[in-house]
PDB file of N, CA and C in Angstrom:
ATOM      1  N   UNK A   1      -2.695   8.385  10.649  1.00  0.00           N
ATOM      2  CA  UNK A   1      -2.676   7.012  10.186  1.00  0.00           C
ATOM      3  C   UNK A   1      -1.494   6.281  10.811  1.00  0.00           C
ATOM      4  N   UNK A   2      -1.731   5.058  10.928  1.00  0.00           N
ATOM      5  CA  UNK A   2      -0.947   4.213  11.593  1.00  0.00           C
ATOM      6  C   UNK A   2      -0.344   2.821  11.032  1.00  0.00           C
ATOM      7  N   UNK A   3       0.919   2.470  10.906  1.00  0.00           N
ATOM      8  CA  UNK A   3       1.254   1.210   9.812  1.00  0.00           C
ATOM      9  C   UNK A   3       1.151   1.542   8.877  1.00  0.00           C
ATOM     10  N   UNK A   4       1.213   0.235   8.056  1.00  0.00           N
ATOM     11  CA  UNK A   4       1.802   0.406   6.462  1.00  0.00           C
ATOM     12  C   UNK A   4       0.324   0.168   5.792  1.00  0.00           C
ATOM     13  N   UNK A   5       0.483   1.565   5.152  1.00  0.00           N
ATOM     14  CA  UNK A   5      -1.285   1.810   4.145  1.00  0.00           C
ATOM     15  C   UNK A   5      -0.727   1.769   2.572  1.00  0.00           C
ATOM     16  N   UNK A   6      -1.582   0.895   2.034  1.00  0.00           N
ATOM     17  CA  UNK A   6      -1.318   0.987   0.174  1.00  0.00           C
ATOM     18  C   UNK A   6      -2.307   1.262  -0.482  1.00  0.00           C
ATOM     19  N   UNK A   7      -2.006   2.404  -0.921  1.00  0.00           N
ATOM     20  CA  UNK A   7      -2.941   3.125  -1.760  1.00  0.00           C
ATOM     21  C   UNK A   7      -3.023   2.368  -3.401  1.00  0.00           C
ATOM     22  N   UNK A   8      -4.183   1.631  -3.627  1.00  0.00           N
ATOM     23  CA  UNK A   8      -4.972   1.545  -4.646  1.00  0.00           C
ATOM     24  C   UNK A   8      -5.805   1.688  -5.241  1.00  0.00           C
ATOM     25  N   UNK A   9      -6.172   1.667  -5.967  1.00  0.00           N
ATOM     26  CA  UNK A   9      -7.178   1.570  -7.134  1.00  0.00           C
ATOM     27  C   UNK A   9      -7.972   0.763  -7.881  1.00  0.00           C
ATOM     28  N   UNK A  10      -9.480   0.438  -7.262  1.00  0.00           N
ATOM     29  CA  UNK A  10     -10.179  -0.791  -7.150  1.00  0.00           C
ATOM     30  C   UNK A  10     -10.698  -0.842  -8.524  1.00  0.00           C
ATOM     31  N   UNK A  11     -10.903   0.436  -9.306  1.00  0.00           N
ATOM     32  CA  UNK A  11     -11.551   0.736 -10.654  1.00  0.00           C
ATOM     33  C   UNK A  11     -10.403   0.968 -11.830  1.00  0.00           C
ATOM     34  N   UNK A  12      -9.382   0.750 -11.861  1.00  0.00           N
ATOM     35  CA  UNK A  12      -8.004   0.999 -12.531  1.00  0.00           C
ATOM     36  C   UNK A  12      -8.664   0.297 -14.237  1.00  0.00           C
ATOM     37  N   UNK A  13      -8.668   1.129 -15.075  1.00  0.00           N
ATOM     38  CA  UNK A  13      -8.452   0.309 -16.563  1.00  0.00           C
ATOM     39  C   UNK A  13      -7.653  -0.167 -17.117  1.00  0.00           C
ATOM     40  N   UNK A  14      -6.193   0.312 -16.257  1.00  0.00           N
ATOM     41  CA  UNK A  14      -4.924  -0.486 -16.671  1.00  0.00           C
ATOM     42  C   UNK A  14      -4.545  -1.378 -16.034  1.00  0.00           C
ATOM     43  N   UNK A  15      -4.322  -2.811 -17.411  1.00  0.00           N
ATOM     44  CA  UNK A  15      -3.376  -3.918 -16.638  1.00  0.00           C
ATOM     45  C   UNK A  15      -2.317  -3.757 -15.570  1.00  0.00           C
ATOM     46  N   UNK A  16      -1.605  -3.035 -16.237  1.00  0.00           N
ATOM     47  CA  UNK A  16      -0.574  -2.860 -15.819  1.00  0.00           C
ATOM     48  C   UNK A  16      -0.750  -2.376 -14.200  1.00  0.00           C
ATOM     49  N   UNK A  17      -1.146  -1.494 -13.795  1.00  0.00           N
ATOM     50  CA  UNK A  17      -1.738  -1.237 -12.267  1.00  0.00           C
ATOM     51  C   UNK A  17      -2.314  -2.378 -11.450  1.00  0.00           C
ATOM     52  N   UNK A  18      -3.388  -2.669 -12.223  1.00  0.00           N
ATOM     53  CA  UNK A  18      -4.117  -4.019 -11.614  1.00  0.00           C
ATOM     54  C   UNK A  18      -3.382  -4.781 -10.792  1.00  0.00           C
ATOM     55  N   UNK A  19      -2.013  -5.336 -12.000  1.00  0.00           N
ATOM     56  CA  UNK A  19      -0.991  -6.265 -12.042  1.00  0.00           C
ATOM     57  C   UNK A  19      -0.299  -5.933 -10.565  1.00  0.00           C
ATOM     58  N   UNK A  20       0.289  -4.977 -10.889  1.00  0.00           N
ATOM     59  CA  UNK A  20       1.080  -4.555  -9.699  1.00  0.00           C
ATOM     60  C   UNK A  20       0.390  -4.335  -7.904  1.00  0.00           C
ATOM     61  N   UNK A  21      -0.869  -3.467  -7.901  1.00  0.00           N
ATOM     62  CA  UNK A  21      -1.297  -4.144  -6.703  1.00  0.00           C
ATOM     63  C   UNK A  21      -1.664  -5.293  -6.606  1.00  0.00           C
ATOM     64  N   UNK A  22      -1.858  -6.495  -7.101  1.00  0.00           N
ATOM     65  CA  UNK A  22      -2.197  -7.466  -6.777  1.00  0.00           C
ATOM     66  C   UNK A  22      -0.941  -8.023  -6.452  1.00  0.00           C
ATOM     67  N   UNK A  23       0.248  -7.655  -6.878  1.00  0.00           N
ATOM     68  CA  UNK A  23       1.696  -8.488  -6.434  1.00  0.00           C
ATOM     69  C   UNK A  23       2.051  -7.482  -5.020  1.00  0.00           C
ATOM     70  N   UNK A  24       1.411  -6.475  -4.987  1.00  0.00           N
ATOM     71  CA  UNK A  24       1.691  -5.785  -3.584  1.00  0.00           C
ATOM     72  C   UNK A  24       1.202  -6.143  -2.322  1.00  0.00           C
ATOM     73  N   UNK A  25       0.133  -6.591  -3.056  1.00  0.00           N
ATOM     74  CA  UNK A  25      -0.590  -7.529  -1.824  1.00  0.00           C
ATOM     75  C   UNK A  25      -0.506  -8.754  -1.518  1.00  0.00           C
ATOM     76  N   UNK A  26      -0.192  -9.253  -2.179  1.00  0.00           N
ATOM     77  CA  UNK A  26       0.051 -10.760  -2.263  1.00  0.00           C
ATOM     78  C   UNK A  26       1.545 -10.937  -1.403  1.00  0.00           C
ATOM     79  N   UNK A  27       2.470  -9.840  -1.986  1.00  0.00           N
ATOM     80  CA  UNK A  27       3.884 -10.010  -0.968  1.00  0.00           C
ATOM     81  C   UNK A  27       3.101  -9.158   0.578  1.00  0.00           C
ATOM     82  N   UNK A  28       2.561  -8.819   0.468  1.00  0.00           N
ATOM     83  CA  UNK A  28       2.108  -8.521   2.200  1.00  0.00           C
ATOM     84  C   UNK A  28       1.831  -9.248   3.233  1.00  0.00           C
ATOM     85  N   UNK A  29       0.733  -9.759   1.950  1.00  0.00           N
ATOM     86  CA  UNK A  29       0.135 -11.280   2.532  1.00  0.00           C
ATOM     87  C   UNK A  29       0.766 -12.441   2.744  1.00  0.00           C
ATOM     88  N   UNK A  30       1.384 -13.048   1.894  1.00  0.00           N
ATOM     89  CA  UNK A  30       2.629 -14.026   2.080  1.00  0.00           C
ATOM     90  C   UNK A  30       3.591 -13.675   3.540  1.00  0.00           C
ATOM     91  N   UNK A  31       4.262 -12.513   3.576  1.00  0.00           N
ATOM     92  CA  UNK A  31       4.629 -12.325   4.335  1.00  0.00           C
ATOM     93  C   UNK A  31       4.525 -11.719   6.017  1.00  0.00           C
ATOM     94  N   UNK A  32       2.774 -12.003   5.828  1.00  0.00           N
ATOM     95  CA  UNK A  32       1.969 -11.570   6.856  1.00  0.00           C
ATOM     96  C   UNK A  32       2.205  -9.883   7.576  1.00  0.00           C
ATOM     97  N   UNK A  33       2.096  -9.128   6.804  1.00  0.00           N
ATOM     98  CA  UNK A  33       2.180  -7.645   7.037  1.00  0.00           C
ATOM     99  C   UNK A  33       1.115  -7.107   7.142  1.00  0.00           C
ATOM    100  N   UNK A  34       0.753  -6.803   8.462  1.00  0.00           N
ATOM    101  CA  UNK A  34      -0.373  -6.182   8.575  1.00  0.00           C
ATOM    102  C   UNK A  34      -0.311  -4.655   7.691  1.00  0.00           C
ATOM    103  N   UNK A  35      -1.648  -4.639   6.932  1.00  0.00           N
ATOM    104  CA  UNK A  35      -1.722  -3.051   6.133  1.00  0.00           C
ATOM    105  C   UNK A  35      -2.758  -2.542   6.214  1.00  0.00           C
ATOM    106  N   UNK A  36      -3.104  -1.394   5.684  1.00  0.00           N
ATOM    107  CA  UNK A  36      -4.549  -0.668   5.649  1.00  0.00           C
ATOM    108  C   UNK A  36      -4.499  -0.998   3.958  1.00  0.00           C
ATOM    109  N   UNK A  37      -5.345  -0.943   3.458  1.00  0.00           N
ATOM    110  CA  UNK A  37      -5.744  -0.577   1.963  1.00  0.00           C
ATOM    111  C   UNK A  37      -6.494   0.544   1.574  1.00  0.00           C
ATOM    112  N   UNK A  38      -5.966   1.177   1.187  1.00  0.00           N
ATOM    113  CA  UNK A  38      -6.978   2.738   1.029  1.00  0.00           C
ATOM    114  C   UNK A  38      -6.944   2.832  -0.597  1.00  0.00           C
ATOM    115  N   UNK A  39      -8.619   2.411  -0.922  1.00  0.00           N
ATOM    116  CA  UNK A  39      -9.032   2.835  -2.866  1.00  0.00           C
ATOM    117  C   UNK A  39      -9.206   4.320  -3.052  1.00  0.00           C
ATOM    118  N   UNK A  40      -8.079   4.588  -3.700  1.00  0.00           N
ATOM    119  CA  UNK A  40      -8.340   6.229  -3.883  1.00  0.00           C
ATOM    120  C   UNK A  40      -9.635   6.613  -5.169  1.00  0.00           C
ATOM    121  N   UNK A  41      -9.823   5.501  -5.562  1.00  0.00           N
ATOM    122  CA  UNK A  41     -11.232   5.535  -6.037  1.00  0.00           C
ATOM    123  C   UNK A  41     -12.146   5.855  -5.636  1.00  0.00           C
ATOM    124  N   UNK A  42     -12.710   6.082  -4.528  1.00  0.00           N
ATOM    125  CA  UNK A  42     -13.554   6.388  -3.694  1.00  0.00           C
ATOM    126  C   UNK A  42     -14.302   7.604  -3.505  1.00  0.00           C
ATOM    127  N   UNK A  43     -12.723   8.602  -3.765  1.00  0.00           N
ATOM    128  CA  UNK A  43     -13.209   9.780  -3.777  1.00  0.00           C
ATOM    129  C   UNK A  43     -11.847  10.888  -4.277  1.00  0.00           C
ATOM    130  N   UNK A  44     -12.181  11.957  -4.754  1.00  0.00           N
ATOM    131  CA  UNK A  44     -10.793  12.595  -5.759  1.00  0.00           C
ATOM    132  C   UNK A  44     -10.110  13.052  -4.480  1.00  0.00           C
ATOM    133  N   UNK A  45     -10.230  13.301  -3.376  1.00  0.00           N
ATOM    134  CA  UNK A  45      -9.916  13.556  -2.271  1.00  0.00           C
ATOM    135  C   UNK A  45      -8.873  12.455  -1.349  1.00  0.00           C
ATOM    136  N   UNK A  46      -9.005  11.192  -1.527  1.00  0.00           N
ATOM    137  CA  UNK A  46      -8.002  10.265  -0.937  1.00  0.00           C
ATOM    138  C   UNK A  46      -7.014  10.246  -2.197  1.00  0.00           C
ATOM    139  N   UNK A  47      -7.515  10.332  -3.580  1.00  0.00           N
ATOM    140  CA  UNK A  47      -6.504  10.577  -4.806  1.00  0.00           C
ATOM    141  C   UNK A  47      -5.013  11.796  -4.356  1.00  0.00           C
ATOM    142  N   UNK A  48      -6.428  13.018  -3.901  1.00  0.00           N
ATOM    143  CA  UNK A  48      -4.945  13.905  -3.830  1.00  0.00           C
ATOM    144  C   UNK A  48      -4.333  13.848  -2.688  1.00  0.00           C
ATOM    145  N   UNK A  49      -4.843  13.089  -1.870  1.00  0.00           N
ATOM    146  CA  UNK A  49      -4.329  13.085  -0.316  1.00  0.00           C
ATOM    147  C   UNK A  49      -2.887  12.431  -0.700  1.00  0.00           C
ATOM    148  N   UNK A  50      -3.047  10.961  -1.440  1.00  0.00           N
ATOM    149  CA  UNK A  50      -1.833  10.113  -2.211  1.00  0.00           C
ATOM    150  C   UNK A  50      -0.731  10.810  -3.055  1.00  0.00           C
ATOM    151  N   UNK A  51      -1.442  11.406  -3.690  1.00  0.00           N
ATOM    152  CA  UNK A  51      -0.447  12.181  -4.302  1.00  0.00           C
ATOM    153  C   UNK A  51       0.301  13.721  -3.713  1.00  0.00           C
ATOM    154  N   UNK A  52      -0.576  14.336  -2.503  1.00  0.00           N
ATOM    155  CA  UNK A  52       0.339  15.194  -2.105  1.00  0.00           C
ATOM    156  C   UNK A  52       1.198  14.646  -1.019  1.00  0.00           C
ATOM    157  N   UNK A  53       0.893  13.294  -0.871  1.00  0.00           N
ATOM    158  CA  UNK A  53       1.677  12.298   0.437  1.00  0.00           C
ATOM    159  C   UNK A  53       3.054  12.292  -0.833  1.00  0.00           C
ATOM    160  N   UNK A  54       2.780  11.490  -1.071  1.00  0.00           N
ATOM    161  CA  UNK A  54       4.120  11.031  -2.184  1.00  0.00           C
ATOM    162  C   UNK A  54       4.628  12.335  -3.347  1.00  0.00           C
ATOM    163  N   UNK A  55       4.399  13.998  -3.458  1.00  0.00           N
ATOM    164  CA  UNK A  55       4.761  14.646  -3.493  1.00  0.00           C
ATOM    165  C   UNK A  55       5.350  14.589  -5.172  1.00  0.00           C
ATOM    166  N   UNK A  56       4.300  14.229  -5.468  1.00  0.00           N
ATOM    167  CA  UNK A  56       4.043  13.861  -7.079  1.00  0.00           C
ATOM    168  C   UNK A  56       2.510  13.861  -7.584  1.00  0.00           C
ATOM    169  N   UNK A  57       2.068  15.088  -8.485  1.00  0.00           N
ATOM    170  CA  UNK A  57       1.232  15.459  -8.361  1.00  0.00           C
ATOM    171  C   UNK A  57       0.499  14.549  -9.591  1.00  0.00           C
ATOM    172  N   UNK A  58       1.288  13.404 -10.568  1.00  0.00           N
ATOM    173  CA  UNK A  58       0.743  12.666 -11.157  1.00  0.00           C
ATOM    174  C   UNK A  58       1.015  11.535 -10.734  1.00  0.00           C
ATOM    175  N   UNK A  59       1.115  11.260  -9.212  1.00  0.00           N
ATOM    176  CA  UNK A  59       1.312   9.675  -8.490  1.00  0.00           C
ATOM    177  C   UNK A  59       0.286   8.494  -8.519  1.00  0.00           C
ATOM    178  N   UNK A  60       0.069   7.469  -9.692  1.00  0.00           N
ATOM    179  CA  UNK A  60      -0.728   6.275  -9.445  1.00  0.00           C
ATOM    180  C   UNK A  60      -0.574   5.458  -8.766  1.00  0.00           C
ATOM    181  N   UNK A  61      -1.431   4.361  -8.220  1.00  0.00           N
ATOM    182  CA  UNK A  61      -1.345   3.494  -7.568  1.00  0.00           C
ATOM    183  C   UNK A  61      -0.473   2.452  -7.868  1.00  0.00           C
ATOM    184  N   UNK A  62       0.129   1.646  -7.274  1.00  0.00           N
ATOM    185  CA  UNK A  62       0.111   1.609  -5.790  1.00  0.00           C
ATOM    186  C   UNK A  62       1.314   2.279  -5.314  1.00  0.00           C
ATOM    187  N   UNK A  63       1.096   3.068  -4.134  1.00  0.00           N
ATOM    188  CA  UNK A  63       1.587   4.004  -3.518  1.00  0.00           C
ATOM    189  C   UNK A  63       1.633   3.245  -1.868  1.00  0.00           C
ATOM    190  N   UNK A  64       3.028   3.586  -0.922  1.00  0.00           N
ATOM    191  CA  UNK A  64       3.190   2.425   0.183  1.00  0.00           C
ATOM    192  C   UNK A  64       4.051   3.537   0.796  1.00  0.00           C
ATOM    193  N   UNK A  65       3.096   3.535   2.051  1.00  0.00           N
ATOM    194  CA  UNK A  65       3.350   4.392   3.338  1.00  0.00           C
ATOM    195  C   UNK A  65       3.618   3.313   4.513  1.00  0.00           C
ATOM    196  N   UNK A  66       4.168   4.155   5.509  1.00  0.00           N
ATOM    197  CA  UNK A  66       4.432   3.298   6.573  1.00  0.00           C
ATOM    198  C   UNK A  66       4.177   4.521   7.898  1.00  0.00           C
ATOM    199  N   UNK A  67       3.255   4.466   8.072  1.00  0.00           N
ATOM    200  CA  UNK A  67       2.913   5.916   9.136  1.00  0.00           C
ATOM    201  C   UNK A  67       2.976   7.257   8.269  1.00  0.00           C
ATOM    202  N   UNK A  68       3.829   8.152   8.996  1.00  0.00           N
ATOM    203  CA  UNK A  68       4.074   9.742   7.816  1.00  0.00           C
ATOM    204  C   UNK A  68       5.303   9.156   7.053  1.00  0.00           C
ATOM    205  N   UNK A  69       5.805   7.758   6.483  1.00  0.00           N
ATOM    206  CA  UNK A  69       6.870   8.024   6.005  1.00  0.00           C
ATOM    207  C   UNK A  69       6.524   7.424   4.680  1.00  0.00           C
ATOM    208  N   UNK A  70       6.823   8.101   3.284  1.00  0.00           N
ATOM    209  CA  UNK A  70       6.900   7.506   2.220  1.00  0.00           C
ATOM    210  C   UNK A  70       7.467   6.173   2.146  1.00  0.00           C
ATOM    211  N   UNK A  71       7.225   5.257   1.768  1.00  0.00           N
ATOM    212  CA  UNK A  71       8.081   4.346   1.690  1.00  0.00           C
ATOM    213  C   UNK A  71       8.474   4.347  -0.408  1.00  0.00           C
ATOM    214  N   UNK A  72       7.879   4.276  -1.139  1.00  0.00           N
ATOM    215  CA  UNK A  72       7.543   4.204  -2.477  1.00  0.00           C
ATOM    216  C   UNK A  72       6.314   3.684  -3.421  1.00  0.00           C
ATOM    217  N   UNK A  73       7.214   3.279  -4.617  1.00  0.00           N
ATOM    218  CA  UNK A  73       6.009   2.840  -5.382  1.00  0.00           C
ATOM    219  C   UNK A  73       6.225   1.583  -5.838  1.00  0.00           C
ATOM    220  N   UNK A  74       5.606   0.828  -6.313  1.00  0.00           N
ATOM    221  CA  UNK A  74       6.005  -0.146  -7.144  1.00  0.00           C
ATOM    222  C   UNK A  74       6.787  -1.031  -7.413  1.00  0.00           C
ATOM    223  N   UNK A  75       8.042  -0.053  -7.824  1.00  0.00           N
ATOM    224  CA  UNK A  75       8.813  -0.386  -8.552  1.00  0.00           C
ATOM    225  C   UNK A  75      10.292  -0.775  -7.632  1.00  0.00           C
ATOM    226  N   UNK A  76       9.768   1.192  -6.765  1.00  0.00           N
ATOM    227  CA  UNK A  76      10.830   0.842  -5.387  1.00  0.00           C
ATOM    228  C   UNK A  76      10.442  -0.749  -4.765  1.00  0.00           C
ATOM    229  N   UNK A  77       9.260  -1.045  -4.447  1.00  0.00           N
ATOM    230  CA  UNK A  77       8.875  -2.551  -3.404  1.00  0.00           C
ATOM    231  C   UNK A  77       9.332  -3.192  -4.658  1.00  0.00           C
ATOM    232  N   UNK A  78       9.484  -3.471  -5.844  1.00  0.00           N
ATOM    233  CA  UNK A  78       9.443  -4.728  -6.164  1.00  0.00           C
ATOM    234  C   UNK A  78      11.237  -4.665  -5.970  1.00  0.00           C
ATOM    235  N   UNK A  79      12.040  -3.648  -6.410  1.00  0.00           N
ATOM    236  CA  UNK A  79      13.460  -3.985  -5.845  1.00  0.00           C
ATOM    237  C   UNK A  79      13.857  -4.631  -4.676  1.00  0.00           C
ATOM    238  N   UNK A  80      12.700  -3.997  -3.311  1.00  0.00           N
ATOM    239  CA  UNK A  80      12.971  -4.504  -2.530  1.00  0.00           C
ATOM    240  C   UNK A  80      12.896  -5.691  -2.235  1.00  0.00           C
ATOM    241  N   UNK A  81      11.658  -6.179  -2.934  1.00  0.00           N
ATOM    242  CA  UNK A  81      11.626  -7.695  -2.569  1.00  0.00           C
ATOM    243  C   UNK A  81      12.569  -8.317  -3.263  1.00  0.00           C
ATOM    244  N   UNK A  82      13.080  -8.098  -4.182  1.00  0.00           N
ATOM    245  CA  UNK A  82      14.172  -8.833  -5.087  1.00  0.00           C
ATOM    246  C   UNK A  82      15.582  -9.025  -4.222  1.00  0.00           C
ATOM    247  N   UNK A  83      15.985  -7.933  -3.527  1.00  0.00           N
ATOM    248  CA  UNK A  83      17.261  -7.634  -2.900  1.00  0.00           C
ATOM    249  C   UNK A  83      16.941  -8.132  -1.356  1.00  0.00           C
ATOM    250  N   UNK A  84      15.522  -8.780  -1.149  1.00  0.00           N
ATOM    251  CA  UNK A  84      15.469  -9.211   0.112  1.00  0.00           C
ATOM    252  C   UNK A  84      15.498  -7.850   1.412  1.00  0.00           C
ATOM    253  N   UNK A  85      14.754  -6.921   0.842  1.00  0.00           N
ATOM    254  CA  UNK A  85      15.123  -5.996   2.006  1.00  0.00           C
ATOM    255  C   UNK A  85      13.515  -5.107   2.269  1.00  0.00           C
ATOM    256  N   UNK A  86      13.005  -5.923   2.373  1.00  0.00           N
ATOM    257  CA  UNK A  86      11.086  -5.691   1.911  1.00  0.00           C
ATOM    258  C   UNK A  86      10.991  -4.821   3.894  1.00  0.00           C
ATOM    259  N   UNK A  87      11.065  -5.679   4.988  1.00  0.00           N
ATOM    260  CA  UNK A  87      11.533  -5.041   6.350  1.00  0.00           C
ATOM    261  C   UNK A  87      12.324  -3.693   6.311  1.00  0.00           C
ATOM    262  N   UNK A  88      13.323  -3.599   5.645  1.00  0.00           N
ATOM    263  CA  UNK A  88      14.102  -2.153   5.418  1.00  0.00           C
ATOM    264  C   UNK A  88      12.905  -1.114   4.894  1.00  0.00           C
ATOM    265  N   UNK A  89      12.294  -1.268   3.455  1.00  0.00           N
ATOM    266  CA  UNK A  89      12.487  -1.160   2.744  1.00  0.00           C
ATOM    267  C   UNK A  89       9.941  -0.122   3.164  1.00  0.00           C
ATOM    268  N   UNK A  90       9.863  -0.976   3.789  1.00  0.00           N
ATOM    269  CA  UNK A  90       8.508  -0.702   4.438  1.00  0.00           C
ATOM    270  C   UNK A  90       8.710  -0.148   5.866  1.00  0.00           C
ATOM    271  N   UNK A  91       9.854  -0.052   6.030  1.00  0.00           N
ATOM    272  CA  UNK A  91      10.313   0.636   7.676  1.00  0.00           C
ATOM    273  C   UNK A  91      10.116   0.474   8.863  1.00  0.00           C
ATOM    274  N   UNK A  92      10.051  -1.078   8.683  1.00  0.00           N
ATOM    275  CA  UNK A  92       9.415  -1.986   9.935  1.00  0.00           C
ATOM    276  C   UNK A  92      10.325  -2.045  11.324  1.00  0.00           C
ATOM    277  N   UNK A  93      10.013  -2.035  12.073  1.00  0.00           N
ATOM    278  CA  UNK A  93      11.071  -1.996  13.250  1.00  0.00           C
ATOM    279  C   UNK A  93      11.021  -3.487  13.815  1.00  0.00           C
ATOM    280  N   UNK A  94       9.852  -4.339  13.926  1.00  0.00           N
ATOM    281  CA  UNK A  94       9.983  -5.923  13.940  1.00  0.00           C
ATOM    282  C   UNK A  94       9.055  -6.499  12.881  1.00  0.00           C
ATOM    283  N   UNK A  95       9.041  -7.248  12.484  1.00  0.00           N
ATOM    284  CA  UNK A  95       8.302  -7.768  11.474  1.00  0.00           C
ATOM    285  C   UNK A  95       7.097  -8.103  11.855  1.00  0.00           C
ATOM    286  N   UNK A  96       5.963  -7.922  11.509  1.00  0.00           N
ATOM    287  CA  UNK A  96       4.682  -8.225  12.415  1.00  0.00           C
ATOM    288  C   UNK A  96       4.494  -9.493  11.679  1.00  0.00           C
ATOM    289  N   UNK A  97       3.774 -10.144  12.035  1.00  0.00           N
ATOM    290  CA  UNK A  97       3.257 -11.545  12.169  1.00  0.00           C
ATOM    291  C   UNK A  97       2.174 -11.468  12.532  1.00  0.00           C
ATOM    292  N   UNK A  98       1.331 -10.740  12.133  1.00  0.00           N
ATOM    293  CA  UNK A  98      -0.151 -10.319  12.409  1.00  0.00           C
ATOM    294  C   UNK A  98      -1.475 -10.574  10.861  1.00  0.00           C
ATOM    295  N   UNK A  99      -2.067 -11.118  11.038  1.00  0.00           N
ATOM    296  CA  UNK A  99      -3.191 -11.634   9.898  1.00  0.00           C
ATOM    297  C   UNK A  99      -3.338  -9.808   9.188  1.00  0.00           C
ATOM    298  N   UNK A 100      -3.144 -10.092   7.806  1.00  0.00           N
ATOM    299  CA  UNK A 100      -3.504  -9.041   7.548  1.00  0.00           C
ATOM    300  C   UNK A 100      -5.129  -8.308   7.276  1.00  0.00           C
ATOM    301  N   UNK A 101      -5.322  -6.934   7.506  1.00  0.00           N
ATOM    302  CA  UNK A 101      -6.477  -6.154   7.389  1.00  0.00           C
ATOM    303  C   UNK A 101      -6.457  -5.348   6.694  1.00  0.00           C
ATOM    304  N   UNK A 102      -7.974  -5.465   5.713  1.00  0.00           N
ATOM    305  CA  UNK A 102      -7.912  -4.142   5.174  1.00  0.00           C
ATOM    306  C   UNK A 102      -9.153  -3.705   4.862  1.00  0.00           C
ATOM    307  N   UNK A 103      -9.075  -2.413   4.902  1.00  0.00           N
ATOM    308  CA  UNK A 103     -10.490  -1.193   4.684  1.00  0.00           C
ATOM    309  C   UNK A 103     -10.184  -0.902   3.182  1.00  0.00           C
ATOM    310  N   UNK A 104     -11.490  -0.716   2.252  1.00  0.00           N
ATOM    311  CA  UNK A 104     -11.770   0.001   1.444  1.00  0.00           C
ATOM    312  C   UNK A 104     -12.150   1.360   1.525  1.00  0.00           C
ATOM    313  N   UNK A 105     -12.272   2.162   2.579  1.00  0.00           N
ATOM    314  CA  UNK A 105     -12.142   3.319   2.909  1.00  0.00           C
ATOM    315  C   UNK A 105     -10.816   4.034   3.804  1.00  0.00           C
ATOM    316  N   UNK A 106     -11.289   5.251   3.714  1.00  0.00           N
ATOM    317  CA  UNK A 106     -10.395   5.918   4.561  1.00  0.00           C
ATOM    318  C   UNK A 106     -10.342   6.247   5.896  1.00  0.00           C
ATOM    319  N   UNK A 107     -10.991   5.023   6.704  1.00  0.00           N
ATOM    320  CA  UNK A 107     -10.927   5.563   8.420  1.00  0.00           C
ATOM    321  C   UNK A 107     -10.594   4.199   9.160  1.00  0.00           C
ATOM    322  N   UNK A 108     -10.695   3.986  10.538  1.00  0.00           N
ATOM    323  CA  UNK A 108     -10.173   3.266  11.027  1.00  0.00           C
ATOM    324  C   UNK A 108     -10.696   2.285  10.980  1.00  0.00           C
ATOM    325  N   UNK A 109     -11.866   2.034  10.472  1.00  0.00           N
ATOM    326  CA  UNK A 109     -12.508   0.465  10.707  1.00  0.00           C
ATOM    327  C   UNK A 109     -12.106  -0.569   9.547  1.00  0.00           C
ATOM    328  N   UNK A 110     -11.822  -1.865   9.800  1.00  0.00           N
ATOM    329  CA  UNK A 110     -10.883  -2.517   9.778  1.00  0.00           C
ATOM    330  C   UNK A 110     -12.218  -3.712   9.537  1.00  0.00           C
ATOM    331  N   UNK A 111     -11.545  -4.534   8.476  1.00  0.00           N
ATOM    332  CA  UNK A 111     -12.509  -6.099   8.596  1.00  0.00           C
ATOM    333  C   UNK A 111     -11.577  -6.995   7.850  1.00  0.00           C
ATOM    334  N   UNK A 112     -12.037  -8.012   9.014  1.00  0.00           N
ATOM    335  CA  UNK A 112     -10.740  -9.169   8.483  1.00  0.00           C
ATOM    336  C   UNK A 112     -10.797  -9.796   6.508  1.00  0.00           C
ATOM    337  N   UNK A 113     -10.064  -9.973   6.476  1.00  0.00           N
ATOM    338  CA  UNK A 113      -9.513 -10.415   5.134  1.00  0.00           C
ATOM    339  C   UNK A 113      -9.911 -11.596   5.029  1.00  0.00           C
ATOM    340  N   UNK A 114     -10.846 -12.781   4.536  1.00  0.00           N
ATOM    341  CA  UNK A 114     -11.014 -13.917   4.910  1.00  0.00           C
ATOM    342  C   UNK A 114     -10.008 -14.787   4.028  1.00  0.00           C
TER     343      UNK A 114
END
């Protein structure tokens, strides 16, 4: 995998989750970050893929990679955006400025975001 992928959860019963990817995406989007979106809903298999990525075997969504590198969860991005260090913080080396994309699956095909 390549770039920054956020693992969610399209079927979530909790507010509270809901809540939070939708502010994960929304700061992506605002800030034009190209991402993958991967619904670990899909299948229990992208679930444990997320959770043996992030090395927490009860890890919910949303979960934020940047290639093989953990970046965090949640709570870590929302510090970051607070402290202004969202580029640090997603492990960007230039800031892309690229329309963002995202898949509801787990492979490379890609459809624009309208």
């Amino acid at each position: 995998m390549s770039g920054v992928q956020l693992y969610i959860s399209s079927v979530s019963a909790s507010r509270e989750v809901r809540s939070q990817q939708a502010e994960v995406e929304r700061v992506l989007e605002i800030k034009r970050i190209k991402y993958k979106l991967i619904d670990v809903s899909v299948s229990e298999e992208i679930l444990e893929e997320m959770r043996n990525r992030t090395g927490n075997p009860t890890a919910l969504p949303p979960q934020i990679f940047n290639d093989d590198f953990y970046c965090g969860d949640y709570w870590e991005f929302y510090d970051a955006v607070e402290n202004e260090e969202i580029d640090h913080f997603l492990k960007l080396k230039e800031k892309e400025q690229l329309d963002c994309k995202i898949s509801t699956d787990c492979n490379e095909n890609y459809t624009a975001k309208s």
